[in-house]
N, C-alpha and C. Protein backbone atom coordinates (compact mmCIF):
# COMPACT_ATOMS: atom_id res chain seq x y z
N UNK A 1 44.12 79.12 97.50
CA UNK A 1 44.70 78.17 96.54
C UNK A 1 46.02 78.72 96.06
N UNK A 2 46.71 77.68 95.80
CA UNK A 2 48.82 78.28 95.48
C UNK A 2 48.52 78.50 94.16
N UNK A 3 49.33 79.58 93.55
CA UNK A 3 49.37 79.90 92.05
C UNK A 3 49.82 78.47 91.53
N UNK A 4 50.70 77.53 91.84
CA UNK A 4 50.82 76.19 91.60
C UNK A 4 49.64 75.32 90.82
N UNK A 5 48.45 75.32 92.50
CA UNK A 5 47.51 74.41 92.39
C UNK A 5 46.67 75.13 90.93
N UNK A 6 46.46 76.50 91.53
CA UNK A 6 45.36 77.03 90.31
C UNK A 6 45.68 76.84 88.94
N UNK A 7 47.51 77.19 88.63
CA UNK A 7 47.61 76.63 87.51
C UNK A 7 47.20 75.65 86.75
N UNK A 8 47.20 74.21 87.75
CA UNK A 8 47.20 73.06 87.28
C UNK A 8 45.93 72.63 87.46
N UNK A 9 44.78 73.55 88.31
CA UNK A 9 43.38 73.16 87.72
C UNK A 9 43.05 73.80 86.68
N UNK A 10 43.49 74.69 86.09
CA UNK A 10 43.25 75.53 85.01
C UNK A 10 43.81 74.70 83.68
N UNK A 11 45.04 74.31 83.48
CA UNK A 11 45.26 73.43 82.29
C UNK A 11 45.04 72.49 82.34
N UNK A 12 44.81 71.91 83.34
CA UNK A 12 44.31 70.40 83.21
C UNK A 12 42.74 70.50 82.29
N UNK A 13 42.31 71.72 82.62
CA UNK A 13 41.06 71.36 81.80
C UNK A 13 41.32 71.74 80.37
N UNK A 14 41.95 72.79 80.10
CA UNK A 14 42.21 72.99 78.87
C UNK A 14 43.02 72.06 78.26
N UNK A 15 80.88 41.14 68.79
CA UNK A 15 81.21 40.29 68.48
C UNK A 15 81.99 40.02 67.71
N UNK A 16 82.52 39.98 67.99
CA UNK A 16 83.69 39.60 66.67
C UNK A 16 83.35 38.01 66.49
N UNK A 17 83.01 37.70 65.19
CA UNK A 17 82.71 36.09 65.35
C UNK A 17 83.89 36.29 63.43
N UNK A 18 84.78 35.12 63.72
CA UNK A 18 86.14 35.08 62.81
C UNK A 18 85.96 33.95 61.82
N UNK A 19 85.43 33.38 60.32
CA UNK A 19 85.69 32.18 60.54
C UNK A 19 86.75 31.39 60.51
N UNK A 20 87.02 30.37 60.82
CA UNK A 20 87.89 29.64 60.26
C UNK A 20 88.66 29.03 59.35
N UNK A 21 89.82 29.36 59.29
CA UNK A 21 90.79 29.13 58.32
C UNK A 21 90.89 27.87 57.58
N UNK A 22 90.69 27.18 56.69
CA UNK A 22 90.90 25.73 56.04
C UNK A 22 92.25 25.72 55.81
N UNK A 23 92.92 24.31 56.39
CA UNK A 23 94.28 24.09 56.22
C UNK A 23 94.43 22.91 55.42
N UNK A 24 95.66 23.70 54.03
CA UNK A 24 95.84 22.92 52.78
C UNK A 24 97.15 22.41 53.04
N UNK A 25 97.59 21.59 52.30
CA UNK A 25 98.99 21.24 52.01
C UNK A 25 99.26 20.58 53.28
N UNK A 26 98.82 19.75 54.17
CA UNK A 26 99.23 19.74 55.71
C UNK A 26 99.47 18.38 56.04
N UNK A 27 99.66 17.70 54.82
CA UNK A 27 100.15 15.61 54.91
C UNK A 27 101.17 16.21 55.09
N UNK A 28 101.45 14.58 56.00
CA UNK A 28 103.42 14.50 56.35
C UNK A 28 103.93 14.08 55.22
N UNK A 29 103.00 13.50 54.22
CA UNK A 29 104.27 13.47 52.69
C UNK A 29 103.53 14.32 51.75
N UNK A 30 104.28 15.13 50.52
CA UNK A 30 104.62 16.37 49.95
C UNK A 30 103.57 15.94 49.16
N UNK A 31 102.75 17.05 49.20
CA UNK A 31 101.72 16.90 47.80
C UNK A 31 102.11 17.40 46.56
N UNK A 32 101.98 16.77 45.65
CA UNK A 32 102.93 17.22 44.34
C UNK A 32 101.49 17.68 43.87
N UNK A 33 100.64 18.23 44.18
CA UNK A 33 99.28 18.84 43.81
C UNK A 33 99.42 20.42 43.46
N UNK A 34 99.48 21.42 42.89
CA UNK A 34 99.18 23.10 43.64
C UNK A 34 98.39 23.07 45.00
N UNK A 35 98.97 23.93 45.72
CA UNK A 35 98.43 24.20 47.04
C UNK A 35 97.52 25.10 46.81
N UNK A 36 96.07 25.23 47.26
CA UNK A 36 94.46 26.20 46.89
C UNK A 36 95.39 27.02 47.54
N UNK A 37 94.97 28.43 46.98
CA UNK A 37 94.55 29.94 47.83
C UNK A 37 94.25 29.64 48.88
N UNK A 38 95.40 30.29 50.11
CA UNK A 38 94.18 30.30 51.28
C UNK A 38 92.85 31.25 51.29
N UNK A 39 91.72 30.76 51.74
CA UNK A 39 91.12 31.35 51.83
C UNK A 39 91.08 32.66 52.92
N UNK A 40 90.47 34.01 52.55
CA UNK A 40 90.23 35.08 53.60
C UNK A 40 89.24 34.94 54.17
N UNK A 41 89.55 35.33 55.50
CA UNK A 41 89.00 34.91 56.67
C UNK A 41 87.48 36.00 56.52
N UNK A 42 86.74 35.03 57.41
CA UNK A 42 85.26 35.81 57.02
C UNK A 42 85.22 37.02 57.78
N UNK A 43 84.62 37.71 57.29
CA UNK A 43 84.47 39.72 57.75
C UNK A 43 83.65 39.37 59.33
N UNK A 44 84.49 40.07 60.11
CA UNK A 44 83.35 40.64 61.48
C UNK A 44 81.73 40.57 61.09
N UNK A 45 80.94 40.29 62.28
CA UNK A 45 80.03 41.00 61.66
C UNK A 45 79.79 42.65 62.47
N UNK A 46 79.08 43.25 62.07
CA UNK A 46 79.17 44.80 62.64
C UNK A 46 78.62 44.47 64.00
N UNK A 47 78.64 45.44 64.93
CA UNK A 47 78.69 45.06 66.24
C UNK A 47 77.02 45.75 66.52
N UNK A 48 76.20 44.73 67.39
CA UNK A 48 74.76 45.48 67.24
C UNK A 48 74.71 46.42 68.20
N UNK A 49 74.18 47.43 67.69
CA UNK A 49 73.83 48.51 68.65
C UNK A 49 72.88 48.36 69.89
N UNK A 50 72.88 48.99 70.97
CA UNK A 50 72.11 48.17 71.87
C UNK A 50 71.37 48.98 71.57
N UNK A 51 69.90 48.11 72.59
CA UNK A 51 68.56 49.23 72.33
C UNK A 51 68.09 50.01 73.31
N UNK A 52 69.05 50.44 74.00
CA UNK A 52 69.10 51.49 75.07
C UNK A 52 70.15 52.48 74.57
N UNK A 53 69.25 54.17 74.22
CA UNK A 53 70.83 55.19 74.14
C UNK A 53 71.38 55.43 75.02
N UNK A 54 72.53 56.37 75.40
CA UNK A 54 73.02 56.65 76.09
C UNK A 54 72.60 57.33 77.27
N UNK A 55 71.50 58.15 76.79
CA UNK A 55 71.01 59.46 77.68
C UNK A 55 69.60 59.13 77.82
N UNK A 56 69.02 59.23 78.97
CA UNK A 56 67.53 58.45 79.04
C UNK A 56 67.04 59.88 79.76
N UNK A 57 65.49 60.25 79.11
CA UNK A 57 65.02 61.26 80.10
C UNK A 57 63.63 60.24 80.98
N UNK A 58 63.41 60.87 82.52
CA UNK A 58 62.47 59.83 82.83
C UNK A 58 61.53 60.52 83.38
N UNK A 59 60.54 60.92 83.48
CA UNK A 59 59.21 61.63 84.26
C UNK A 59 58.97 60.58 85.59
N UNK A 60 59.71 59.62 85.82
CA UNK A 60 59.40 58.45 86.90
C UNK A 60 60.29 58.56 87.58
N UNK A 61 60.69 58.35 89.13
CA UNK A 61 61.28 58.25 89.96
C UNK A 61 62.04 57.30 89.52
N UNK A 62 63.75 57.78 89.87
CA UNK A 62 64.39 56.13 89.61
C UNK A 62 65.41 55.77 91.05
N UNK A 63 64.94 54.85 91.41
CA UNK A 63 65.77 54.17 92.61
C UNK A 63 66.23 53.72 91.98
N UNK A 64 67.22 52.63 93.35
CA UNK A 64 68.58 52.27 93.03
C UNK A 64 68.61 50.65 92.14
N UNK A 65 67.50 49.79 92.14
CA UNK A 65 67.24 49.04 91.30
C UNK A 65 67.23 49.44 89.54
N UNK A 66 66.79 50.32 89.52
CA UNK A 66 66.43 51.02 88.23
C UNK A 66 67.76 51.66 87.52
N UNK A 67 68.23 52.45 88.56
CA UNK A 67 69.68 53.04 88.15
C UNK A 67 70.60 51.81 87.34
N UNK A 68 70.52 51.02 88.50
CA UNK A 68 71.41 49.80 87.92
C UNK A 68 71.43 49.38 86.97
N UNK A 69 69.99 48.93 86.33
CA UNK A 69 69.38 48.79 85.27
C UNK A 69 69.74 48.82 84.21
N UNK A 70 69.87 50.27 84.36
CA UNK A 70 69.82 51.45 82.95
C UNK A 70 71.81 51.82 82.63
N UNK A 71 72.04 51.31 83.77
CA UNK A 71 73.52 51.48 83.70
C UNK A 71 74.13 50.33 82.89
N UNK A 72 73.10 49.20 83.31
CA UNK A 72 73.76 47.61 82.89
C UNK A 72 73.49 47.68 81.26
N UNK A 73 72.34 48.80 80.69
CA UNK A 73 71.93 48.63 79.66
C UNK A 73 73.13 49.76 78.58
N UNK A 74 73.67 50.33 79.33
CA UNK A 74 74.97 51.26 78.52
C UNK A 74 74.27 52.54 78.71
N UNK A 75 73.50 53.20 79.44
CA UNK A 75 73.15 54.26 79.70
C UNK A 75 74.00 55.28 80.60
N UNK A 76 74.25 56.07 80.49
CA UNK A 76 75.70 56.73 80.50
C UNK A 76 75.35 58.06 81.49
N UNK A 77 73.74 58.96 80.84
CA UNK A 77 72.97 60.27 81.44
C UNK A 77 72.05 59.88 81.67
N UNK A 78 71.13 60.38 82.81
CA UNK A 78 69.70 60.33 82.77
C UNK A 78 69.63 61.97 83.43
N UNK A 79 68.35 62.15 82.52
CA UNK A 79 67.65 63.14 82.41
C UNK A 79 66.75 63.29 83.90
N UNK A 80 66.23 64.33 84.37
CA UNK A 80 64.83 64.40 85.30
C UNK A 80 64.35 65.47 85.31
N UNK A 81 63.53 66.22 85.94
CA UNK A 81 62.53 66.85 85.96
C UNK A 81 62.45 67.64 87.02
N UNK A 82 62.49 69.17 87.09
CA UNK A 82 62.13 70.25 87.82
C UNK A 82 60.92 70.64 87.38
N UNK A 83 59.87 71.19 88.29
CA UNK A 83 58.34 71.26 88.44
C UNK A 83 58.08 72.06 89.26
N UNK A 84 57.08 72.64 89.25
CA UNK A 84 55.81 73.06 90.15
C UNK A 84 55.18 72.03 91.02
N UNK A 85 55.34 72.26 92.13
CA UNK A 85 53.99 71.09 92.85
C UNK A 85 52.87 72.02 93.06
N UNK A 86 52.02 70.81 93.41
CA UNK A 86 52.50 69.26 92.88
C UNK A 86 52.80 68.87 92.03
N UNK A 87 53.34 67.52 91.22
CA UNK A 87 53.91 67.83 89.73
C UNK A 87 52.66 67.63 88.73
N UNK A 88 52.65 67.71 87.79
CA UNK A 88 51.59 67.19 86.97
C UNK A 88 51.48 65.38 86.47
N UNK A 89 53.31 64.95 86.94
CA UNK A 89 52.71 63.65 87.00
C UNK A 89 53.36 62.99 88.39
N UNK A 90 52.69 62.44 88.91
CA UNK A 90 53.40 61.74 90.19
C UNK A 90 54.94 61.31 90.20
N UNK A 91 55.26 61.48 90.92
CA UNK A 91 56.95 61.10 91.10
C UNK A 91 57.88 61.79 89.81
N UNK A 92 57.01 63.00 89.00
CA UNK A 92 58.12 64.06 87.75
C UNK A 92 59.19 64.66 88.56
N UNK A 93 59.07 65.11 89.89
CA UNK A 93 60.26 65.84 90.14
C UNK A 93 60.79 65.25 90.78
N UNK A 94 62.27 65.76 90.76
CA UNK A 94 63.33 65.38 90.89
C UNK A 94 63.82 65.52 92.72
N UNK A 95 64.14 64.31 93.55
CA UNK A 95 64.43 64.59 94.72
C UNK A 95 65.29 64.45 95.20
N UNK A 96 66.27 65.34 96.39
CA UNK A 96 67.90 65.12 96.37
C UNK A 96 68.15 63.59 97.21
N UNK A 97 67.37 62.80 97.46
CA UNK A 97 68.07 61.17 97.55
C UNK A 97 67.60 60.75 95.96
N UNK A 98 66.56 60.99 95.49
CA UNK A 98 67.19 60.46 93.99
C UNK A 98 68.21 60.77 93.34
N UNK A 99 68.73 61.97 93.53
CA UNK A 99 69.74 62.24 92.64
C UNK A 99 70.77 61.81 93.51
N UNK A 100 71.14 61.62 94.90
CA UNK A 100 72.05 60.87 95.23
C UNK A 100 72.38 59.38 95.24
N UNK A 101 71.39 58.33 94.35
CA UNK A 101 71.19 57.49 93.75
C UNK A 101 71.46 56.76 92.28
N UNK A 102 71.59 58.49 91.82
CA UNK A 102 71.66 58.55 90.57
C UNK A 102 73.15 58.44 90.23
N UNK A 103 73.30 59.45 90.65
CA UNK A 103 75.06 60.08 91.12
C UNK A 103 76.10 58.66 91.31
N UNK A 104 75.58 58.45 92.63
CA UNK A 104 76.04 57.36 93.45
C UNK A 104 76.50 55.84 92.32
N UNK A 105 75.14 55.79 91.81
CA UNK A 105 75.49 54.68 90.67
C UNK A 105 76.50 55.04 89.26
N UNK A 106 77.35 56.15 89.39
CA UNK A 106 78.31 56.82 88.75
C UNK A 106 77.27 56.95 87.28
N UNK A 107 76.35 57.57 87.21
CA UNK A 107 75.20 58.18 86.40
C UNK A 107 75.51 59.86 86.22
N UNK A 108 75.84 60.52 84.75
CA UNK A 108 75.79 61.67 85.13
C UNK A 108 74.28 62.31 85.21
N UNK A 109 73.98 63.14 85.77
CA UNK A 109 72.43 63.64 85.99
C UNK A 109 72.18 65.13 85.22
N UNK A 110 71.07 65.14 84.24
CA UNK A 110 70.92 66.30 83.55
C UNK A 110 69.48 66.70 84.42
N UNK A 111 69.11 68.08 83.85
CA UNK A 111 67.73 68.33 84.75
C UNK A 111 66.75 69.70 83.23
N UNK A 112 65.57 69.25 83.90
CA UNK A 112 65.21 70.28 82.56
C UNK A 112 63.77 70.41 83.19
N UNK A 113 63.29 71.86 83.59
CA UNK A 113 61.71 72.30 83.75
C UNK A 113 61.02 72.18 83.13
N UNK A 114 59.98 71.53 83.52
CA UNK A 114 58.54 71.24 82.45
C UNK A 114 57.84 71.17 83.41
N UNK A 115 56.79 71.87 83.44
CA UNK A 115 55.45 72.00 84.07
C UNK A 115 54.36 72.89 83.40
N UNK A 116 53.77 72.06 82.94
CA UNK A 116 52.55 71.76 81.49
C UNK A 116 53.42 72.92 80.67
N UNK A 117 54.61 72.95 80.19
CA UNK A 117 55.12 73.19 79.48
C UNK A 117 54.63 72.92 77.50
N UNK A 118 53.89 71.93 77.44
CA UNK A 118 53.21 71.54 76.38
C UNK A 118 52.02 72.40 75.75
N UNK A 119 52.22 73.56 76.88
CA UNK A 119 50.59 73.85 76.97
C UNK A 119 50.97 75.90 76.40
N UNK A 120 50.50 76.02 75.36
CA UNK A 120 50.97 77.85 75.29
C UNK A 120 50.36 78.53 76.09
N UNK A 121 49.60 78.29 76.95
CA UNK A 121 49.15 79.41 78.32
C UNK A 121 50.38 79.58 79.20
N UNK A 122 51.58 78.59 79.32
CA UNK A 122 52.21 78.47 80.28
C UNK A 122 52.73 80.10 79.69
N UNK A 123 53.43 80.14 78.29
CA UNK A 123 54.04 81.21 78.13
C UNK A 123 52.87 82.66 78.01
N UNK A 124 51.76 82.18 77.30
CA UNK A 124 51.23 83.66 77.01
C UNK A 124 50.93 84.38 78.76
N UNK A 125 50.88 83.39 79.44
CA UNK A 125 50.91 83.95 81.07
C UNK A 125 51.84 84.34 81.73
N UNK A 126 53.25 84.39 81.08
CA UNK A 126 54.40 84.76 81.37
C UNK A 126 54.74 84.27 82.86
N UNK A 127 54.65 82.56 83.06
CA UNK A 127 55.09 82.08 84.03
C UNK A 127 56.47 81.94 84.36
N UNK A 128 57.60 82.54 83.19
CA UNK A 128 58.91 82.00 82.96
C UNK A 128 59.55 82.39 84.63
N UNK A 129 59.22 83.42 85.33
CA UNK A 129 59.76 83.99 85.76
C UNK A 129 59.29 83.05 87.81
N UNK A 130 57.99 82.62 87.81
CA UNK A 130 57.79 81.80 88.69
C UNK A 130 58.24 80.04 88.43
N UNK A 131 58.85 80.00 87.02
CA UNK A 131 59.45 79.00 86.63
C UNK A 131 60.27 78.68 87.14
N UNK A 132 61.47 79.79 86.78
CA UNK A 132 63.26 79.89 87.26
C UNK A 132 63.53 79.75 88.68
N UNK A 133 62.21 80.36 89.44
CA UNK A 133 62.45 80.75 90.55
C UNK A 133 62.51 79.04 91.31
N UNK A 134 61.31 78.66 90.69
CA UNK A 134 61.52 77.03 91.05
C UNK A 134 62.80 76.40 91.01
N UNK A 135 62.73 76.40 89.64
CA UNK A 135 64.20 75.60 89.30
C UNK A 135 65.22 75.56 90.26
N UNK A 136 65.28 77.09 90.46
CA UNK A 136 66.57 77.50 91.57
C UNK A 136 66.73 76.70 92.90
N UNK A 137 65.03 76.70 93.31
CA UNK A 137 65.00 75.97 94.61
C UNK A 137 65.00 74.73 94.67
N UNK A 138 65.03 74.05 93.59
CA UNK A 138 65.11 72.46 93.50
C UNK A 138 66.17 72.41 93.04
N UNK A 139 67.33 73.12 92.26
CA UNK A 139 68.57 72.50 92.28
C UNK A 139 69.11 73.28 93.42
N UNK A 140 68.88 73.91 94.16
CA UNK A 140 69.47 73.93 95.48
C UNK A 140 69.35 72.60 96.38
N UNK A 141 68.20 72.07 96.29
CA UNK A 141 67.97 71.23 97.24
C UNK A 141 68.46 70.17 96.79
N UNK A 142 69.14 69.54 95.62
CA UNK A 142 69.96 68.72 94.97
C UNK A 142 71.54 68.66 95.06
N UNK A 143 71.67 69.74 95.44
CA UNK A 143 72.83 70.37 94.95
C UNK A 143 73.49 70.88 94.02
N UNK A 144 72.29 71.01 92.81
CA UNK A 144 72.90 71.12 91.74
C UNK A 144 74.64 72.13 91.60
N UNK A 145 75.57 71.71 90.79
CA UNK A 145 77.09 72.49 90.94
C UNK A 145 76.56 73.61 90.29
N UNK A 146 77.19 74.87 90.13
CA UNK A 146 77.07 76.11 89.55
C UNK A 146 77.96 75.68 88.55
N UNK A 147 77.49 76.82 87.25
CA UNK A 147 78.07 76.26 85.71
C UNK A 147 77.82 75.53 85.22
N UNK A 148 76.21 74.98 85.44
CA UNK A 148 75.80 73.59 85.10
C UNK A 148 74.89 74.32 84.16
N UNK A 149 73.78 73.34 83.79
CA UNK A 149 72.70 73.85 83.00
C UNK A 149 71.07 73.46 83.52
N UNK A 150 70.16 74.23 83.57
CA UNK A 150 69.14 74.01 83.80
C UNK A 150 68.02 74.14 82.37
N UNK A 151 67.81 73.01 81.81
CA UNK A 151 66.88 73.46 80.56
C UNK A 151 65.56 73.82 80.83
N UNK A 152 64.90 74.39 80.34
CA UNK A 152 63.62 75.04 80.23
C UNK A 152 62.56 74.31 79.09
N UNK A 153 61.59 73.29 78.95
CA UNK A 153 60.78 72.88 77.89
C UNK A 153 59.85 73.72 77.39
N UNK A 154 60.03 74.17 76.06
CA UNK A 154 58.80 74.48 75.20
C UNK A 154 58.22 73.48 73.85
N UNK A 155 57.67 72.26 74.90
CA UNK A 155 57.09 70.99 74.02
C UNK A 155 56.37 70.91 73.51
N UNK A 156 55.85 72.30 72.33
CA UNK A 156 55.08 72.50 71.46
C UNK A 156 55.34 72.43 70.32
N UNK A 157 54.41 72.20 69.04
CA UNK A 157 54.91 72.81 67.64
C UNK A 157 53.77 73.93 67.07
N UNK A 158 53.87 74.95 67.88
CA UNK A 158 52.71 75.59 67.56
C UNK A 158 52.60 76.64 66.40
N UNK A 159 51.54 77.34 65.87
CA UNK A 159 51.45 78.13 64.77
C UNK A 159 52.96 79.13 65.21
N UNK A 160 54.01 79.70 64.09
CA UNK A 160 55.17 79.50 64.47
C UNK A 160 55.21 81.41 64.39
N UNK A 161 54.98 82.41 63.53
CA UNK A 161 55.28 83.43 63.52
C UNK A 161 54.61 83.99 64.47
N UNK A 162 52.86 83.81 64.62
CA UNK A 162 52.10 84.21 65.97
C UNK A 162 52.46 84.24 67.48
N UNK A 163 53.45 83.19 67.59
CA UNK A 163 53.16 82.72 68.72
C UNK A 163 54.65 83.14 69.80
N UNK A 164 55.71 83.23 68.45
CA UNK A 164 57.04 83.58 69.04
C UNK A 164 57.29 84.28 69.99
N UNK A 165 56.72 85.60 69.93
CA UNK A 165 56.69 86.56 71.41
C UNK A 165 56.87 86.12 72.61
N UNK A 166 56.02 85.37 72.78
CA UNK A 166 55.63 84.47 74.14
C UNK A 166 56.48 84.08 74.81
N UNK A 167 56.93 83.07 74.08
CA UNK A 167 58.39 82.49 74.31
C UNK A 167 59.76 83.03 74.02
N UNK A 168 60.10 83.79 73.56
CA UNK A 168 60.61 84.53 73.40
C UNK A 168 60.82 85.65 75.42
N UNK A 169 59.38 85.92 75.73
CA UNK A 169 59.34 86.81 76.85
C UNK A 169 59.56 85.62 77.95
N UNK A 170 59.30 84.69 77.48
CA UNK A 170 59.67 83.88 78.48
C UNK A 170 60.37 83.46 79.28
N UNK A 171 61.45 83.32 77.93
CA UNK A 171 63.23 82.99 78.47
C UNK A 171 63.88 84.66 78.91
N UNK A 172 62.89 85.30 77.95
CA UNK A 172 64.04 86.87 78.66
C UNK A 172 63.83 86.81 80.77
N UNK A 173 62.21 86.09 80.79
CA UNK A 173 62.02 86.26 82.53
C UNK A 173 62.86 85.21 83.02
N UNK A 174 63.36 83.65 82.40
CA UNK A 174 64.12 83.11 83.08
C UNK A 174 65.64 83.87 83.10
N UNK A 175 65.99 84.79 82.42
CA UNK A 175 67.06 84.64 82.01
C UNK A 175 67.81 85.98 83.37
N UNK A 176 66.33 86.78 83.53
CA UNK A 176 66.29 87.68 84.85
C UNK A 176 66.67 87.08 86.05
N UNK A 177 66.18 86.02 85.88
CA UNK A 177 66.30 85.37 87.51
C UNK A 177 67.36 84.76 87.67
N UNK A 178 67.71 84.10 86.51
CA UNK A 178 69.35 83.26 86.47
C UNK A 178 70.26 84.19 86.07
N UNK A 179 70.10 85.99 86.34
CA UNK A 179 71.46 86.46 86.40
C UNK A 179 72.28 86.54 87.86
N UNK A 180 73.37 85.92 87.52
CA UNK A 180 74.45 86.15 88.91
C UNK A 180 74.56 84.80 89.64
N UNK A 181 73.08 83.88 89.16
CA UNK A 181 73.13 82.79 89.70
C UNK A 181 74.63 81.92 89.76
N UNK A 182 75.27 81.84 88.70
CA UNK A 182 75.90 81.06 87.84
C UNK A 182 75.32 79.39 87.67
N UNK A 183 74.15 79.92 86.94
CA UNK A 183 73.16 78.45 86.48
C UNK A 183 73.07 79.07 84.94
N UNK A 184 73.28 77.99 84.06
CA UNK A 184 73.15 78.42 82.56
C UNK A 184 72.16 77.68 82.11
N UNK A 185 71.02 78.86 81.13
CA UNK A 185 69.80 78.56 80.63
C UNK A 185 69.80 77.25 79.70
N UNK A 186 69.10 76.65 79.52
CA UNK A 186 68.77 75.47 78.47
C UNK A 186 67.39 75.29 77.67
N UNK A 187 67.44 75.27 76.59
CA UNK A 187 66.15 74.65 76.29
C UNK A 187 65.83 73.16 75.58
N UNK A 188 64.69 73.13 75.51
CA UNK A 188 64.27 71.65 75.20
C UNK A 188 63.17 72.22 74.51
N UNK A 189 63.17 71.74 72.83
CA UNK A 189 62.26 72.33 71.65
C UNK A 189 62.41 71.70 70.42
N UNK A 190 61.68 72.31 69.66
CA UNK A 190 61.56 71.93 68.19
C UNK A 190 62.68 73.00 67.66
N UNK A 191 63.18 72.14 66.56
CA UNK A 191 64.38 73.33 66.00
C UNK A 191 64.27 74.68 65.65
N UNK A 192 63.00 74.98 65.13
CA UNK A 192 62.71 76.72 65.06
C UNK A 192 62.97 77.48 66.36
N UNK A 193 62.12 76.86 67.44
CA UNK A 193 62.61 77.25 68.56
C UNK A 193 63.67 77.71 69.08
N UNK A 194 63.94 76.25 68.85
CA UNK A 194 65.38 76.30 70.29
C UNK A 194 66.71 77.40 69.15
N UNK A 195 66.50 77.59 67.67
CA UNK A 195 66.95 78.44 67.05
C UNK A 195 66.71 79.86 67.51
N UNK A 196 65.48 80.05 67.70
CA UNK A 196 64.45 81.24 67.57
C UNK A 196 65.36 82.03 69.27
N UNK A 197 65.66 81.00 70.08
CA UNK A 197 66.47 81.26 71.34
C UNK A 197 67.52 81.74 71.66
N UNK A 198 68.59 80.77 70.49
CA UNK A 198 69.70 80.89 70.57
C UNK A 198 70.33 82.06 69.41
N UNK A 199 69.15 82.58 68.40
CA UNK A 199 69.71 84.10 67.63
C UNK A 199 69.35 85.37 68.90
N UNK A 200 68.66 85.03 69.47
CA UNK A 200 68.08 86.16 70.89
C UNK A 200 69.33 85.99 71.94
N UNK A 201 70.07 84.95 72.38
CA UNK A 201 70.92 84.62 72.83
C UNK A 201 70.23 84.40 74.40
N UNK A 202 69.35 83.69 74.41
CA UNK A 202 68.58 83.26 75.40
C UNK A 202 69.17 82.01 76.20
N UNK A 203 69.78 81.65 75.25
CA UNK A 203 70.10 80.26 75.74
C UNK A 203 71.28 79.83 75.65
N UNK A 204 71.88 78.62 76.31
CA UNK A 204 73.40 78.33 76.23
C UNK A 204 73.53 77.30 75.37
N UNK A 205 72.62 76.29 75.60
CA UNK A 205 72.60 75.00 75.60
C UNK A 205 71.39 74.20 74.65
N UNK A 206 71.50 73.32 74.06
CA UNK A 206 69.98 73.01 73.28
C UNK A 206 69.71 71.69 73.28
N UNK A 207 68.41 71.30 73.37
CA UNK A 207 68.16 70.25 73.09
C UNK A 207 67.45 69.85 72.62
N UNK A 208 67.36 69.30 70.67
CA UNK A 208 66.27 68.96 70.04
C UNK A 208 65.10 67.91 70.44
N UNK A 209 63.79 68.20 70.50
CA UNK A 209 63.56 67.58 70.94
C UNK A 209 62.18 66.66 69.85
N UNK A 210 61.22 65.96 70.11
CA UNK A 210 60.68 65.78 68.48
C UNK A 210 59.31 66.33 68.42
N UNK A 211 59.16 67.02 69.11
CA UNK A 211 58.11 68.21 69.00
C UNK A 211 57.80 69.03 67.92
């Protein structure tokens, strides 16, 4: 059995609208009346925000229907997913014709590891280091550019002084494997965290997440 599979039998069990102006004084003979105030023109109304943000993360495969989609909706980044296989959810990782899909639909593409990342065995087992190694090989097979960022998820909010070590040893093992790479660390956390990272200087990059 692949340290992969065993892992994952093991946690699995555990407008501008303007109005219109009223026009006074405007007979062809002279009104000996006062001419009204024009009136000021009615205020814009504020412009609605759409209900798509900018940056979408997706655990789902996105073809080229979908891309479009999300593009038509003002979506600007999409997020995806580096993993362990198999993934923990069907179609989580990221594949280099998706991302040439992604790309292609002038989409910029972010990427961030999670594999049962939710789960504190990942760290007290000090997987960080069979983590990175992944990462590496799936943004190779993407192409990912060098000088980019690869984030790392710790999608917990767990008991917070106990538990720090862990994670903490975690990113020091990604941070082994991504020397020389020129791939820069990322995380994806709750703000103690992704703090708890960036005073260690673990990390480049952050991303709050609502964990």
């Amino acid at each position: 059995m692949s340290i992969a599979a065993s892992r994952r039998d093991f946690l699995m069990s555990a407008g501008a609208l303007i109005g219109a102006l009223s026009l006074y004084g405007c007979e062809t003979t002279p009104n000996p009346s006062p001419t009204p105030p024009v009136m000021p023109p009615t205020p814009s109304p504020a412009p609605v925000a759409s209900a798509f943000p900018m940056i979408v993360d997706a655990s789902a495969r996105i073809d080229a229907s979908k891309a479009k989609a999300l593009k038509a909706q003002g979506v600007r980044t999409v997020f995806r997913y580096y993993c362990q296989l198999p993934p923990s959810i069907p179609g989580k990782d990221l594949q280099p014709e998706e991302a040439k899909i992604i790309l292609g639909e002038g989409l910029s593409l972010g990427v961030v590891f999670q594999h049962y990342n939710n789960c504190f065995r990942t760290f007290e087992n000090r997987w960080g280091k069979e983590d990175a190694e992944q990462a590496l090989k799936m943004a190779e097979a993407i192409g990912q550019p060098k000088d980019s960022a690869i984030y790392f998820g710790v999608d917990g909010d767990w008991p917070w002084a106990s538990l720090s070590d862990a994670i903490v040893a975690y990113f020091e093992d990604v941070n082994r494997v991504f020397e020389g790479t020129g791939f820069d660390v990322g995380i994806y956390s709750n703000g103690c965290t992704c703090n708890l990272i960036r005073t260690r200087k673990l990390a480049k990059y952050f991303w709050l997440s609502g964990s």
